[in-house]
Protein backbone atom coordinates (compact mmCIF):
# COMPACT_ATOMS: atom_id res chain seq x y z
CA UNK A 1 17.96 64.97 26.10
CA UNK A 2 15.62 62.71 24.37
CA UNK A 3 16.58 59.36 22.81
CA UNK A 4 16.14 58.77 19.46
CA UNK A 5 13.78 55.86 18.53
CA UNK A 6 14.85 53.25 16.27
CA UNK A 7 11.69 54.39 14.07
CA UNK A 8 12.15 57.99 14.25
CA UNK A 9 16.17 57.23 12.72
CA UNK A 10 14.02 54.88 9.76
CA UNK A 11 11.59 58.21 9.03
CA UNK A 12 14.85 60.52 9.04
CA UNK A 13 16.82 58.57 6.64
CA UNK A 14 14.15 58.15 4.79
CA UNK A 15 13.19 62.08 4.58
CA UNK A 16 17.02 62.30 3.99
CA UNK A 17 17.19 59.94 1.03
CA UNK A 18 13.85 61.73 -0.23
CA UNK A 19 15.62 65.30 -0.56
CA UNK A 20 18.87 64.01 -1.63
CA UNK A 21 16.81 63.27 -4.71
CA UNK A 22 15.17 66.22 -5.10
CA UNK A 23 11.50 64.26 -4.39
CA UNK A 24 9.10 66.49 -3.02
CA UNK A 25 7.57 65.19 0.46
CA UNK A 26 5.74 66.31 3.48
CA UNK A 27 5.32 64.55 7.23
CA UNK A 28 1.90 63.35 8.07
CA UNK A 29 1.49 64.18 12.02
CA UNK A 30 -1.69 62.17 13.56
CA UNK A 31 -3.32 62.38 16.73
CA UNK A 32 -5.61 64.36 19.51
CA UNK A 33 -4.70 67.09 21.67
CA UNK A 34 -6.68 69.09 24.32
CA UNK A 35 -6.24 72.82 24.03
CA UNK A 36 -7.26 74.91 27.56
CA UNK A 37 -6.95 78.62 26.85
CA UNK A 38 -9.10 80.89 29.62
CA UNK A 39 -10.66 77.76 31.24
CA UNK A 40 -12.43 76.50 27.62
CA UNK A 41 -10.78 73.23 26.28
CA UNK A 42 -11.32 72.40 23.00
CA UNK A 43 -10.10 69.65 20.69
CA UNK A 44 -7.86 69.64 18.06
CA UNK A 45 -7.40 66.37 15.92
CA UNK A 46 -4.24 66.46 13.23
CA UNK A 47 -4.60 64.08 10.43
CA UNK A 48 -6.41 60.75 10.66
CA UNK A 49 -6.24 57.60 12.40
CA UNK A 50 -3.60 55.18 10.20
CA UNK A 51 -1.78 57.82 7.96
CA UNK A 52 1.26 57.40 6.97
CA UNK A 53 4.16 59.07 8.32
CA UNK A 54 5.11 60.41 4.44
CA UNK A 55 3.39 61.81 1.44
CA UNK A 56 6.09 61.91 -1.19
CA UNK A 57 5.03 63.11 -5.21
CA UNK A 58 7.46 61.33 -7.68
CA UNK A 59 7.82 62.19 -10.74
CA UNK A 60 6.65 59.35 -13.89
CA UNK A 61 6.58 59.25 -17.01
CA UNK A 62 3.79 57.42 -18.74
CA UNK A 63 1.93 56.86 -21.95
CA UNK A 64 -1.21 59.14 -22.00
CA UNK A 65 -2.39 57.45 -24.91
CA UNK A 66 -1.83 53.48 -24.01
CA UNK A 67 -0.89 53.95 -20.80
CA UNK A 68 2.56 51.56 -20.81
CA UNK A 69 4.63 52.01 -17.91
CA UNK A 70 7.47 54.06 -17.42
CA UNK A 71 9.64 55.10 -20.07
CA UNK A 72 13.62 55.24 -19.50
CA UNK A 73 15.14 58.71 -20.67
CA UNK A 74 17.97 59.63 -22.69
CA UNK A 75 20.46 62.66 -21.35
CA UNK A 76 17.79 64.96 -24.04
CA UNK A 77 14.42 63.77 -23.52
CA UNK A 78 12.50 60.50 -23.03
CA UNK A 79 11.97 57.80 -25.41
CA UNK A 80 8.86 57.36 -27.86
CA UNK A 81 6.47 54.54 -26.41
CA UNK A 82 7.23 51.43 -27.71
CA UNK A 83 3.47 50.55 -28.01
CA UNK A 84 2.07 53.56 -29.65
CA UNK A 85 5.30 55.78 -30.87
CA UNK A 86 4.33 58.70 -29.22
CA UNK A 87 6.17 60.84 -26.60
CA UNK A 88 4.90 59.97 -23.29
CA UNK A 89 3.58 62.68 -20.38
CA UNK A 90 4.82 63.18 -16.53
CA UNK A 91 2.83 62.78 -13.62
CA UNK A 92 3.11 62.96 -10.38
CA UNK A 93 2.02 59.49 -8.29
CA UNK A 94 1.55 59.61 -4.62
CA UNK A 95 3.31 57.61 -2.47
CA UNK A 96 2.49 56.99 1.19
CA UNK A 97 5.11 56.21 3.15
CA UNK A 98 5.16 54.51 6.94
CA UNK A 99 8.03 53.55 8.39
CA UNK A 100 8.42 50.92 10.65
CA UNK A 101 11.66 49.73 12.66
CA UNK A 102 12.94 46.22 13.06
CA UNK A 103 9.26 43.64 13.53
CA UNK A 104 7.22 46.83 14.18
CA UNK A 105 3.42 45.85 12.34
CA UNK A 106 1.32 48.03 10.71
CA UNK A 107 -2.22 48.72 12.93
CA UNK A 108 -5.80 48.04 12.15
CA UNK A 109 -6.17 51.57 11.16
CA UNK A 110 -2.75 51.84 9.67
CA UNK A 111 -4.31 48.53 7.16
CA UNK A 112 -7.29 50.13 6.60
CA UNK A 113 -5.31 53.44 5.44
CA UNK A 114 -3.40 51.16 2.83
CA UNK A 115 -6.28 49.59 1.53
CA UNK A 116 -8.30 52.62 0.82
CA UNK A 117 -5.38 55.20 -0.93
CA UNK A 118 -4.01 51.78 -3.27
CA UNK A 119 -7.29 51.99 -4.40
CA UNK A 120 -7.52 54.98 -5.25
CA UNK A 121 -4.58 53.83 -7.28
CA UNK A 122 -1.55 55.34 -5.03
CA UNK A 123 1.58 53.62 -4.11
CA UNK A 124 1.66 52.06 -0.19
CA UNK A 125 5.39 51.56 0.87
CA UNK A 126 6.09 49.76 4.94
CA UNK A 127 9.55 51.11 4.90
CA UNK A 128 11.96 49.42 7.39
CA UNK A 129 14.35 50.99 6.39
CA UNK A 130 16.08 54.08 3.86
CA UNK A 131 16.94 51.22 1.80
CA UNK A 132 13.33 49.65 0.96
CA UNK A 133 12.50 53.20 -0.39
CA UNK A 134 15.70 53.50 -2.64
CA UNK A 135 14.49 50.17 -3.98
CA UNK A 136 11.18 51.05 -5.02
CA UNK A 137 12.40 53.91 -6.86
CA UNK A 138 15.05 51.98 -8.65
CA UNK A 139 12.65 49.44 -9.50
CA UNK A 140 9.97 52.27 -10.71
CA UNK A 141 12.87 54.33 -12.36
CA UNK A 142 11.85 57.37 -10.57
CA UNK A 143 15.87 57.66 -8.91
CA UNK A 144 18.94 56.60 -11.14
């Protein structure tokens, strides 16, 4: 029977923790393998080099029109924005997720990953554990 790793328990409580709340997410599986089928190999590459392990969507609501940050909601329906007075619209943010265990660190590739999707204005999360993703949605009001 294989062991668990201590990094493969951080990615399931973290999947766990993700569909408790109902968050939509999908695992990112990276790397090369070499198919042989009648004596022809061929390559097959899944994903990219420095991906995270998790692609979550969560669900914010923001201002189309001034673009404040997110609104809190009532039990009926959100709030008016503050800034402008009008009712703001959801959208979905992407947030990459890699989970690391105890002083695992992030790789060249896994860097170079971060830097390019937060610029394309996505959310970057080194989890270490279920509880540094509960955090960040606390703090973005995406899980009450």
């Amino acid at each position: 029977m294989k062991r668990a790793t201590p990094e493969s328990c951080v990615l399931k409580a973290v999947t766990d923790l993700l569909t408790a709340h109902r968050i939509w997410w999908m695992r990112n599986n990276t790397g090369t393998h070499v198919l042989e089928h009648d004596g022809r190999k061929r390559v097959f590459r899944a994903g990219r080099p420095g991906m995270a392990d998790l692609l979550a969507l969560v669900q914010q609501e923001w201002c189309a029109a001034c673009h404040a940050p997110p609104l809190r909601q009532t039990a009926f329906r959100s709030q008016k924005c503050v800034a402008c007075g009008r009712y703001p619209e959801r959208m979905h943010l992407p947030l990459w997720i890699e989970c690391k265990a105890g002083r695992g660190v992030q790789s060249d590739a896994q860097k170079e990953f971060q830097r390019e999707v937060e610029q394309q204005g996505h959310v970057y999360l080194l989890a270490r554990s279920s509880n540094d993703v509960w955090q960040w949605l606390t703090d973005n009001r995406v899980a009450r």
